[in-house]
C-alpha atoms as a PDB file:
ATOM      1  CA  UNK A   1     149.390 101.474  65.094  1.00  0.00           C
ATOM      2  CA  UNK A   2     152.033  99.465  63.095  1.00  0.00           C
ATOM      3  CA  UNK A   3     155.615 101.299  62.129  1.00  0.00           C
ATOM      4  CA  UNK A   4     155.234 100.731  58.533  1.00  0.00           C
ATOM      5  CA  UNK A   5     158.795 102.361  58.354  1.00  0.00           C
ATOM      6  CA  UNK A   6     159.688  99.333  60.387  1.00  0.00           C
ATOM      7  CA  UNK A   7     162.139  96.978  58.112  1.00  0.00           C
ATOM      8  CA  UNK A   8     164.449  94.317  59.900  1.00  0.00           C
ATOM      9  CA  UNK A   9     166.283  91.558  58.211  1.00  0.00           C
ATOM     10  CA  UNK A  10     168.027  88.654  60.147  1.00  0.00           C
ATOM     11  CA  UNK A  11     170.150  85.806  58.560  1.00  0.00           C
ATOM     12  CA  UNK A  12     167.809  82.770  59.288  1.00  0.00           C
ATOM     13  CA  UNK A  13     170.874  79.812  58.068  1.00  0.00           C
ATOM     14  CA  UNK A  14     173.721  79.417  61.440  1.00  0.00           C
ATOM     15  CA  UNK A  15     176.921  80.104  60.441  1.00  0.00           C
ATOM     16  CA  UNK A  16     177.664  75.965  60.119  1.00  0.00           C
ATOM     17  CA  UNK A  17     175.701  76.044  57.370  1.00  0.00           C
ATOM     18  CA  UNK A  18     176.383  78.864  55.577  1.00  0.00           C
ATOM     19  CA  UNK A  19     179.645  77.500  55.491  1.00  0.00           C
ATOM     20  CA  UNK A  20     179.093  74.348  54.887  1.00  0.00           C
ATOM     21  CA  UNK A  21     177.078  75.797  51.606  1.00  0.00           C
ATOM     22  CA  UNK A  22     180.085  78.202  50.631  1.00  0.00           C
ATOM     23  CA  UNK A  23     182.635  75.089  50.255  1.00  0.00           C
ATOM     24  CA  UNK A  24     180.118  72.621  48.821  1.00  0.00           C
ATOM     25  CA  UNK A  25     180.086  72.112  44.728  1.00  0.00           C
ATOM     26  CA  UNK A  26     176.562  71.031  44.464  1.00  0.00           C
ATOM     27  CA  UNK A  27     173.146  71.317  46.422  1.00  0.00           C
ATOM     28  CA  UNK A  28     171.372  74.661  47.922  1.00  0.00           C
ATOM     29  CA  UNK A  29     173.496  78.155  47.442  1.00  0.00           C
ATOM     30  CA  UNK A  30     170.429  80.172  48.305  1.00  0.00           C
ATOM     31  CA  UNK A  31     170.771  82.492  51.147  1.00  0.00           C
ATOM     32  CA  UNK A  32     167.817  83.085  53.472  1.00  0.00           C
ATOM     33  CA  UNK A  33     166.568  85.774  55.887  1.00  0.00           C
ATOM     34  CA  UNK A  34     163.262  86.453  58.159  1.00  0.00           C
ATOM     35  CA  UNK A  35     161.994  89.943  56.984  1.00  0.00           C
ATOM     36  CA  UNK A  36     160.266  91.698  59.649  1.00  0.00           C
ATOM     37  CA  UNK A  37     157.975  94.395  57.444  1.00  0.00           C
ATOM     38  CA  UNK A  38     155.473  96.589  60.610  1.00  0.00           C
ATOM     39  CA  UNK A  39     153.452  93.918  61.892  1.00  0.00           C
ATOM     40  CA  UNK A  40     153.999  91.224  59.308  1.00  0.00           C
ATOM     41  CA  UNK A  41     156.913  88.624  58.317  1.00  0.00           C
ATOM     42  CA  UNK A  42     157.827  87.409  55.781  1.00  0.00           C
ATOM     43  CA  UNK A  43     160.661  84.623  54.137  1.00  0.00           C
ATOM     44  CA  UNK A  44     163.029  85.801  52.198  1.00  0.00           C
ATOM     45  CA  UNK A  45     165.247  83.551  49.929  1.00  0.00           C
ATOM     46  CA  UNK A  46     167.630  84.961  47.321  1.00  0.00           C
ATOM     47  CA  UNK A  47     168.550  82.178  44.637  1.00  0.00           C
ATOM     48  CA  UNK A  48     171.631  82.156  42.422  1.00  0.00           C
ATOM     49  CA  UNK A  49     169.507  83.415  39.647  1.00  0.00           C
ATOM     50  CA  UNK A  50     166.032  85.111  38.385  1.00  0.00           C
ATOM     51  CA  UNK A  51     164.803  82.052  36.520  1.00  0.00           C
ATOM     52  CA  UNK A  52     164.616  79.218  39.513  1.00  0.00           C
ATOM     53  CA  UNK A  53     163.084  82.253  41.509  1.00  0.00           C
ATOM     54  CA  UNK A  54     160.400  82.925  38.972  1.00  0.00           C
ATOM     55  CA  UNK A  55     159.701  79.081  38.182  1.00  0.00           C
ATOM     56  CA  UNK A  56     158.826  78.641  41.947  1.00  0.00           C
ATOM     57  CA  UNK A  57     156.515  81.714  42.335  1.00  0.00           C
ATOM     58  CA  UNK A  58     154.584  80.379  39.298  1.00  0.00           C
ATOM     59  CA  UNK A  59     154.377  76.896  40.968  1.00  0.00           C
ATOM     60  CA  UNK A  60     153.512  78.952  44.320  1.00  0.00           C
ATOM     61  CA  UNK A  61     150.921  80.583  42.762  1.00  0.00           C
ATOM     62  CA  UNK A  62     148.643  77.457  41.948  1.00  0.00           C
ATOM     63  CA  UNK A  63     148.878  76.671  45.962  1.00  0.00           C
ATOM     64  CA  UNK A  64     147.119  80.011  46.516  1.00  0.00           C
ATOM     65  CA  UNK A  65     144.737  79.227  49.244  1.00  0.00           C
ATOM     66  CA  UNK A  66     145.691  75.082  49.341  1.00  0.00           C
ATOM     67  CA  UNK A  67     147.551  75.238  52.897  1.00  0.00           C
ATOM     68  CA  UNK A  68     150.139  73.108  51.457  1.00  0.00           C
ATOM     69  CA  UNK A  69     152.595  75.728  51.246  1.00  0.00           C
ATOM     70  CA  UNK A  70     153.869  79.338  52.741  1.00  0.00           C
ATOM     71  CA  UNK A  71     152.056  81.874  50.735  1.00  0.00           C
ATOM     72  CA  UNK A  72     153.741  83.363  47.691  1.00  0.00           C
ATOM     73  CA  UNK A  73     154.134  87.057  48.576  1.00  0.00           C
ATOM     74  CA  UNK A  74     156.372  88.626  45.581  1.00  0.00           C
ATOM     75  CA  UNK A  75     158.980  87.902  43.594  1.00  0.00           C
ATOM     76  CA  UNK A  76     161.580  89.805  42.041  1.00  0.00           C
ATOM     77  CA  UNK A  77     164.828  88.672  40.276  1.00  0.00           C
ATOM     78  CA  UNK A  78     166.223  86.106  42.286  1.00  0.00           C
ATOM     79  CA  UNK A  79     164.833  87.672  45.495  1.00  0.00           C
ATOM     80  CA  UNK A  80     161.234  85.490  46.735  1.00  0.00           C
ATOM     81  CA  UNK A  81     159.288  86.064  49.291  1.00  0.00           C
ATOM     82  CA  UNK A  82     156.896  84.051  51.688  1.00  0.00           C
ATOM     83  CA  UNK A  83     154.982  84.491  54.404  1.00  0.00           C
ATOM     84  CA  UNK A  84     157.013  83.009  57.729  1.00  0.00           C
ATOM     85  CA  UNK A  85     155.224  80.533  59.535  1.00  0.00           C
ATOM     86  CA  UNK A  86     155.475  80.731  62.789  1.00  0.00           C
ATOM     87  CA  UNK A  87     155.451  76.589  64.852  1.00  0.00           C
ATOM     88  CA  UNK A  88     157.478  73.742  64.954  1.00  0.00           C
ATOM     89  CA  UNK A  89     159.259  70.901  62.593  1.00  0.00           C
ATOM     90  CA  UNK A  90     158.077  67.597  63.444  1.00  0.00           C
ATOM     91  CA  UNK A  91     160.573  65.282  64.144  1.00  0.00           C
ATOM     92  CA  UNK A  92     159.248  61.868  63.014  1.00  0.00           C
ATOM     93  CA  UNK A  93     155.770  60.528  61.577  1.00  0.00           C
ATOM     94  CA  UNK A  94     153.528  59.362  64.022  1.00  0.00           C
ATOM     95  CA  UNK A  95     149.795  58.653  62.873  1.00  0.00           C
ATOM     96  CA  UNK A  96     148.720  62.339  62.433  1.00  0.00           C
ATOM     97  CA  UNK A  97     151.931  63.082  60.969  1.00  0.00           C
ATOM     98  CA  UNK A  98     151.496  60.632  57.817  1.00  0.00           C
ATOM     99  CA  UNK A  99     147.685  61.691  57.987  1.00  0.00           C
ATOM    100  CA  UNK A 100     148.288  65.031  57.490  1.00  0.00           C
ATOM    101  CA  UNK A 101     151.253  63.988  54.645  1.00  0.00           C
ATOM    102  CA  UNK A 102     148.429  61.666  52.544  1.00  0.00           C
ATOM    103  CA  UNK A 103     146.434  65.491  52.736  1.00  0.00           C
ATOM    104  CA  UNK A 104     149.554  67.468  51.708  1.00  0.00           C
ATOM    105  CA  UNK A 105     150.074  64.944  49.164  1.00  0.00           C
ATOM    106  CA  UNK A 106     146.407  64.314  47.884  1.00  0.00           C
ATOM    107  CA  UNK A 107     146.031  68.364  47.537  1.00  0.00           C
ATOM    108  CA  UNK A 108     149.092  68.467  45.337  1.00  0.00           C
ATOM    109  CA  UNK A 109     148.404  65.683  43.276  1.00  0.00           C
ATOM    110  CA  UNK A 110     144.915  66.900  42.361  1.00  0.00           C
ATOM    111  CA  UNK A 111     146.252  70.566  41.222  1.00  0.00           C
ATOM    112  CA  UNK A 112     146.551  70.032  37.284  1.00  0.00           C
ATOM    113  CA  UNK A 113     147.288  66.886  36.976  1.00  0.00           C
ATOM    114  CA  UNK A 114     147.072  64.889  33.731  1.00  0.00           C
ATOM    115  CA  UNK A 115     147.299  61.144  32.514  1.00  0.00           C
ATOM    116  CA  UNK A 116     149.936  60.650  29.912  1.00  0.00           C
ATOM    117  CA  UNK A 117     151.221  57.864  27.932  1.00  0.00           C
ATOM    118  CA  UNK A 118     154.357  56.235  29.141  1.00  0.00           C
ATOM    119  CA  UNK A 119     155.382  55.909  25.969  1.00  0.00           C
ATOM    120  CA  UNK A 120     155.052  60.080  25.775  1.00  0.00           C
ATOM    121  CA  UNK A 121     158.066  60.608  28.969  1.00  0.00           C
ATOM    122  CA  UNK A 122     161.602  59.701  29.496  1.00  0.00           C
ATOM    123  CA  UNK A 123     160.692  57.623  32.632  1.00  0.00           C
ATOM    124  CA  UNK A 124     161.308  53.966  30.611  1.00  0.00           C
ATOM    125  CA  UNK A 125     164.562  55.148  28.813  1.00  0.00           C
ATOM    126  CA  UNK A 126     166.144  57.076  31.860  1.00  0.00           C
ATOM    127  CA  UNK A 127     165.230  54.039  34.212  1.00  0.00           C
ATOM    128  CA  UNK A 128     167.263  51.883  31.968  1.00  0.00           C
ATOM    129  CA  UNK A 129     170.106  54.457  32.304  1.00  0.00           C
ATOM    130  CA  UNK A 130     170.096  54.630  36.244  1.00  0.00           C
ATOM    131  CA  UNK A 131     169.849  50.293  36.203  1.00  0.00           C
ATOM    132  CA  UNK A 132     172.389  50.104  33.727  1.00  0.00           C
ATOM    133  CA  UNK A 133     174.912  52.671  36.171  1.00  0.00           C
ATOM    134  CA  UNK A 134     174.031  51.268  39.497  1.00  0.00           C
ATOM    135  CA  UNK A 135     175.203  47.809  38.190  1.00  0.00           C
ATOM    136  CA  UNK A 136     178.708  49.415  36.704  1.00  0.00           C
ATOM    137  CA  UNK A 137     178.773  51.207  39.236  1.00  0.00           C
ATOM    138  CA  UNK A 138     179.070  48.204  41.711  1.00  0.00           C
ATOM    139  CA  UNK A 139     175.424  49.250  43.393  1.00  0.00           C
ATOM    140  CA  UNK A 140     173.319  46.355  42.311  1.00  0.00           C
ATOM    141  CA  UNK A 141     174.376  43.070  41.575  1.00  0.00           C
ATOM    142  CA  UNK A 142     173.985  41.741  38.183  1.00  0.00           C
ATOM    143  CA  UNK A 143     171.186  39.183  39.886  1.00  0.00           C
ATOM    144  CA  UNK A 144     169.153  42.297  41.224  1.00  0.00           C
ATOM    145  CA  UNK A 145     168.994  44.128  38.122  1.00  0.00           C
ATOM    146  CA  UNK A 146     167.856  40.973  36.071  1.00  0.00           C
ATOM    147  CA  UNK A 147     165.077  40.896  38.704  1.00  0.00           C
ATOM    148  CA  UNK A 148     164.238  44.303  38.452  1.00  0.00           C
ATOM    149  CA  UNK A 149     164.023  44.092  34.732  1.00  0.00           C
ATOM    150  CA  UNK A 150     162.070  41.058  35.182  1.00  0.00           C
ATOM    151  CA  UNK A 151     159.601  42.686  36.907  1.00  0.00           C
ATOM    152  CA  UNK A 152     159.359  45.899  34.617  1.00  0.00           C
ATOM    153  CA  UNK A 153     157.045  43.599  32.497  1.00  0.00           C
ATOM    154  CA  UNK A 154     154.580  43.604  34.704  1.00  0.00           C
ATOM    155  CA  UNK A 155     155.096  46.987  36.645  1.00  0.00           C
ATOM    156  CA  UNK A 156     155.210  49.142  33.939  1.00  0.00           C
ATOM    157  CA  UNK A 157     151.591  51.056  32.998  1.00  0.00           C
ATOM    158  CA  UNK A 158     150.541  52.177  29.946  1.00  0.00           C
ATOM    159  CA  UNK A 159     149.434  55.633  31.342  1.00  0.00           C
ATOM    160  CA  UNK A 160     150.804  57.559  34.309  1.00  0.00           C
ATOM    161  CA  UNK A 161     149.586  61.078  35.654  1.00  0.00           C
ATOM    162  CA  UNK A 162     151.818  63.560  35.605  1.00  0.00           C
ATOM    163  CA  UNK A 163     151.558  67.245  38.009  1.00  0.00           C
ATOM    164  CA  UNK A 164     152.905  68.780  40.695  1.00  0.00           C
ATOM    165  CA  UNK A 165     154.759  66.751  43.027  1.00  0.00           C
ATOM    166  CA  UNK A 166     156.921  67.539  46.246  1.00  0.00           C
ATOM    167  CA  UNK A 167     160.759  65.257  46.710  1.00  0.00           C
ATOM    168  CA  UNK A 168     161.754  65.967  50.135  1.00  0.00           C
ATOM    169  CA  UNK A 169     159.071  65.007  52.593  1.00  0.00           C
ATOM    170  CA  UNK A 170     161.471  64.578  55.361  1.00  0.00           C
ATOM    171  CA  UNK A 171     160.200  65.601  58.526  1.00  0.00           C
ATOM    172  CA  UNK A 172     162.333  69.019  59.510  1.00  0.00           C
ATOM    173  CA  UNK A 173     160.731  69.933  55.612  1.00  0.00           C
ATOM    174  CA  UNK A 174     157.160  69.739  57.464  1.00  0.00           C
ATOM    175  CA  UNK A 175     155.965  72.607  60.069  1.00  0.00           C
ATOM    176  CA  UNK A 176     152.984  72.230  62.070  1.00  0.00           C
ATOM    177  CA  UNK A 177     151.420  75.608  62.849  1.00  0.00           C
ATOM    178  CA  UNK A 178     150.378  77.377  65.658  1.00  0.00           C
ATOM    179  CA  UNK A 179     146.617  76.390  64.708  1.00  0.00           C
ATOM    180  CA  UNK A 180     147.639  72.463  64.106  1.00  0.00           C
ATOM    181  CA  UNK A 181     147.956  72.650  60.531  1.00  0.00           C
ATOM    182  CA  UNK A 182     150.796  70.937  58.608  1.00  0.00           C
ATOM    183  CA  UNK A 183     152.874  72.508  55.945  1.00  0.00           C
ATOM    184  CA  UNK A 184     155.529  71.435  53.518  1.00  0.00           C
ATOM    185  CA  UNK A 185     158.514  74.279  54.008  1.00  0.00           C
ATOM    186  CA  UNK A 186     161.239  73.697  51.902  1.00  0.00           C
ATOM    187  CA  UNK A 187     159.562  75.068  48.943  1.00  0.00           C
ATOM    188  CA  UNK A 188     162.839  74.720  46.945  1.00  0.00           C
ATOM    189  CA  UNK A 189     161.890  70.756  46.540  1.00  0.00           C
ATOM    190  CA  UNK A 190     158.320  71.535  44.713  1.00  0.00           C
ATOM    191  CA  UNK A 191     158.482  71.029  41.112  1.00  0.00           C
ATOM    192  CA  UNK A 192     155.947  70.734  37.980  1.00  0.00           C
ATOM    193  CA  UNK A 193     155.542  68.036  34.877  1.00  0.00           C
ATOM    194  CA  UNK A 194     156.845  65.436  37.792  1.00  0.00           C
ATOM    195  CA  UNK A 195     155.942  61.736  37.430  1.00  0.00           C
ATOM    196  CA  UNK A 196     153.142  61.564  40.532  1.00  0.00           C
ATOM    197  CA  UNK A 197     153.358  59.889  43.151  1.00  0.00           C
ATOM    198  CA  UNK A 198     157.368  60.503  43.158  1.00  0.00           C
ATOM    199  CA  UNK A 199     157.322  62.212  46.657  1.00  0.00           C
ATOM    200  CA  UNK A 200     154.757  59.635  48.159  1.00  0.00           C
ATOM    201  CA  UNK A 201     157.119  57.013  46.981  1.00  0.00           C
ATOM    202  CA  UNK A 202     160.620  58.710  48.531  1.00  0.00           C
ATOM    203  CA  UNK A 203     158.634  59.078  51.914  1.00  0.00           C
ATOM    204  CA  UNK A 204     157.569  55.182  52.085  1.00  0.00           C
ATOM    205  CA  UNK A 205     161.231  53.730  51.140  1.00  0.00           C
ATOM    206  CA  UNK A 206     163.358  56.712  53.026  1.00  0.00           C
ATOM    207  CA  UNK A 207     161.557  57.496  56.557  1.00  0.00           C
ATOM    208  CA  UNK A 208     158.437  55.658  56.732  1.00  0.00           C
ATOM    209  CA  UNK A 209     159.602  51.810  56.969  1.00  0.00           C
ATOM    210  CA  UNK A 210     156.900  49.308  57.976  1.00  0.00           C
ATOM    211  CA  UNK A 211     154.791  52.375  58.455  1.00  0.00           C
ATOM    212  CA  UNK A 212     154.417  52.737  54.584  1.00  0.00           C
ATOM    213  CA  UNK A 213     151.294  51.280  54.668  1.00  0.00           C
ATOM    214  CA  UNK A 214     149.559  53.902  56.513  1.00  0.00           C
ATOM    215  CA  UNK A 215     150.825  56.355  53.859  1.00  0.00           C
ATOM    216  CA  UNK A 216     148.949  54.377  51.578  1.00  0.00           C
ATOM    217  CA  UNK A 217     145.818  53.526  53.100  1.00  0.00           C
ATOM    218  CA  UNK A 218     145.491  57.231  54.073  1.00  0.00           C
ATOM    219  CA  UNK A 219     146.156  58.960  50.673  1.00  0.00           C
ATOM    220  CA  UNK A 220     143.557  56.092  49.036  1.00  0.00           C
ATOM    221  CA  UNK A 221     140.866  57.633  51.002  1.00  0.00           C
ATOM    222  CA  UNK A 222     141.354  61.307  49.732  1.00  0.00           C
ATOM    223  CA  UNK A 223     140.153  61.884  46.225  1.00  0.00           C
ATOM    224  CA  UNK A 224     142.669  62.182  43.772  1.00  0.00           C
ATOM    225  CA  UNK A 225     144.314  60.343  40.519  1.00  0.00           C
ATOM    226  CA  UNK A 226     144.703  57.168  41.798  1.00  0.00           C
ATOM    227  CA  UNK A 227     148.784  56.724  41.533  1.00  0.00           C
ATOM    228  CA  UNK A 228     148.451  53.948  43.863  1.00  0.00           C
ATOM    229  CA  UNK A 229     147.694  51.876  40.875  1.00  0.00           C
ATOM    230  CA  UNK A 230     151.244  52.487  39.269  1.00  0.00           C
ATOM    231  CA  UNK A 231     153.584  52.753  42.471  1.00  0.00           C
ATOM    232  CA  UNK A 232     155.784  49.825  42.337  1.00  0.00           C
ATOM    233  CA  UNK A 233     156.569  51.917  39.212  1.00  0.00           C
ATOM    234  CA  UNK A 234     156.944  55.016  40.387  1.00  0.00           C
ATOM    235  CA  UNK A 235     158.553  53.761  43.176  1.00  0.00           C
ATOM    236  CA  UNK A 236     161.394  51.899  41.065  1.00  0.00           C
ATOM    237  CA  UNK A 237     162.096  54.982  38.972  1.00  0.00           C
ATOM    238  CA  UNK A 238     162.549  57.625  41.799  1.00  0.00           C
ATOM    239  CA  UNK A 239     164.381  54.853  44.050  1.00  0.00           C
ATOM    240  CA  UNK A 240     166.963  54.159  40.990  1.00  0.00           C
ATOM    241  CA  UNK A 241     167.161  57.806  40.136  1.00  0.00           C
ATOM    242  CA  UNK A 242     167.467  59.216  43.533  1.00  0.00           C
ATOM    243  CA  UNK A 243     170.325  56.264  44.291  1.00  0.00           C
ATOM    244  CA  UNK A 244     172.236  57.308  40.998  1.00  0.00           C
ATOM    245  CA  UNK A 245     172.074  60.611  41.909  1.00  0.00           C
ATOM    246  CA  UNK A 246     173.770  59.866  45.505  1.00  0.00           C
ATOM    247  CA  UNK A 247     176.352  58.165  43.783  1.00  0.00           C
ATOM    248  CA  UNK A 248     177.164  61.028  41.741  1.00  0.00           C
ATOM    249  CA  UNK A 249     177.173  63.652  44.697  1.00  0.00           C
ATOM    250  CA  UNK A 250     179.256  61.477  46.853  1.00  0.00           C
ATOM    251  CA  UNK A 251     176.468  60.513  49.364  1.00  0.00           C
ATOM    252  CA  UNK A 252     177.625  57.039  50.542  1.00  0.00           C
ATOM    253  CA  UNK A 253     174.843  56.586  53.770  1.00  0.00           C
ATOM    254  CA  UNK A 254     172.247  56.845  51.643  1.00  0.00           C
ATOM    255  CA  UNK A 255     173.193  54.266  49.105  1.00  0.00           C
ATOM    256  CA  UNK A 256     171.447  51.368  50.135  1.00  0.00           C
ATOM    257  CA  UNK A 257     171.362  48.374  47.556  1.00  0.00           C
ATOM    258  CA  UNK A 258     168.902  46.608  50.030  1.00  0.00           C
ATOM    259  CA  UNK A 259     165.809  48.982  49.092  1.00  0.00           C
ATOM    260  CA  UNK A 260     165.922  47.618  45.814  1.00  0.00           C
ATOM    261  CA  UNK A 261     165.640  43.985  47.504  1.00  0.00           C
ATOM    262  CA  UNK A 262     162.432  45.451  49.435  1.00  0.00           C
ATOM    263  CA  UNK A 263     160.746  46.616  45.957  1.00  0.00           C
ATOM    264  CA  UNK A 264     161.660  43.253  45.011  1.00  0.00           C
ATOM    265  CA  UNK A 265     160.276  41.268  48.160  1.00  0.00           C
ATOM    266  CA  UNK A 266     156.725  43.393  47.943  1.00  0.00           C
ATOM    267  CA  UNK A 267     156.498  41.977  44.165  1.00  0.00           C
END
């Protein structure tokens, strides 16, 4: 019979990075624990606040059942919990890795999505902001943004879909079960009303390489809205906003003016 007085809570972060996150200004200042409840465990993460806590168990909650995420268990003030999944962080994508990514990423983008006019977003005007602070800020050459610009004409879409979308598919964020099943772990990095296709595009330009096209071919074979039609797009705006942001935070390595030449090369 399970002790269902049982309660155990360990410290899951090492003590490197629990520092690390004491000192730091910006990023993750959630603390997180494995809760050991009788015969189940769970994830416990305590945020800086009630209201990021409750906007991630309502964006849990429409993964019920999906096997995209951990499953929401409760949430109360900034406290959340999860079930613990129990396997292993891949360590790079090989073919059943980005397989298994075009699934996590077809489910998601098929959860209450919706096509929008581009005219109805910020995408155009905040694009124009990042461009326009890359090149003062010494980023992009005056000859690469007059390119990119060039090419806005014929990359931009009338319509995008909008949804839920995921913006940190790096591999230690993906655990593969002790059945074989993939899941995306860092729920932190799931958000709602996100321009789709967003997470797709920061896998192909930061960790896939010349396996992008895999991605690709593997998420056109699953149904759902077809944001392959709009990436060079979508790819532009999270690969200027992501870069701007990295300027900001003081993130040097992964400012890399030559990505924007890639977007360029593919046309």
């Amino acid at each position: 019979m399970p002790d269902h007085g049982h309660y155990r809570q360990t410290r899951l972060e090492p003590p490197a990075q629990r520092l690390k996150r004491f000192f730091q200004r910006s990023g993750k200042r959630q603390r997180v624990y494995r809760v050991d409840i009788g015969d189940q465990s769970l994830k416990r993460i305590v945020f800086p606040d009630a209201v990021q806590a409750r906007e991630l168990a309502e964006n849990l909650q429409a993964m019920r059942g999906r096997q995209v995420f951990p499953e929401l268990v409760a949430q109360q003030g900034p406290d959340l919990w999860v079930e613990y999944l129990e396997g292993e962080c891949i360590t790079s994508f090989d073919t059943g890795g980005i397989a298994e990514l075009a699934r996590l990423y077809a489910t998601l983008y098929s959860l209450g999505s919706e096509l929008r006019s581009i005219e109805a977003g910020p995408w155009l005007a905040d694009l124009d902001a990042d461009l326009a602070f890359l090149e003062r800020a010494g980023v992009l050459a005056s000859a690469q943004t007059r390119g990119l610009r060039s090419r806005l004409v014929a990359w931009t879409p009338a319509h995008v879909w909008v949804g839920y979308d995921y913006s940190d598919p790096r591999p230690p964020n993906i655990l593969v079960g002790r059945d074989g099943s993939y899941r995306f772990i860092d729920i932190e990095s799931l958000s709602r009303n996100q321009l789709l296709g967003s997470g797709v595009a920061k896998a192909c330009y930061r960790w896939l390489g010349d396996r992008r096209g895999e991605l690709l071919a593997a998420l056109h074979a699953h149904s759902c809205p077809p944001v392959l039609d709009v990436l060079p797009f979508v790819e532009l705006v999270s690969l200027a906003g992501w870069t701007r942001r990295s300027v900001l935070l003081r993130k040097p390595k992964l400012v890399r003016s030559a990505l924007f030449d890639q977007l360029l090369a593919r046309g």
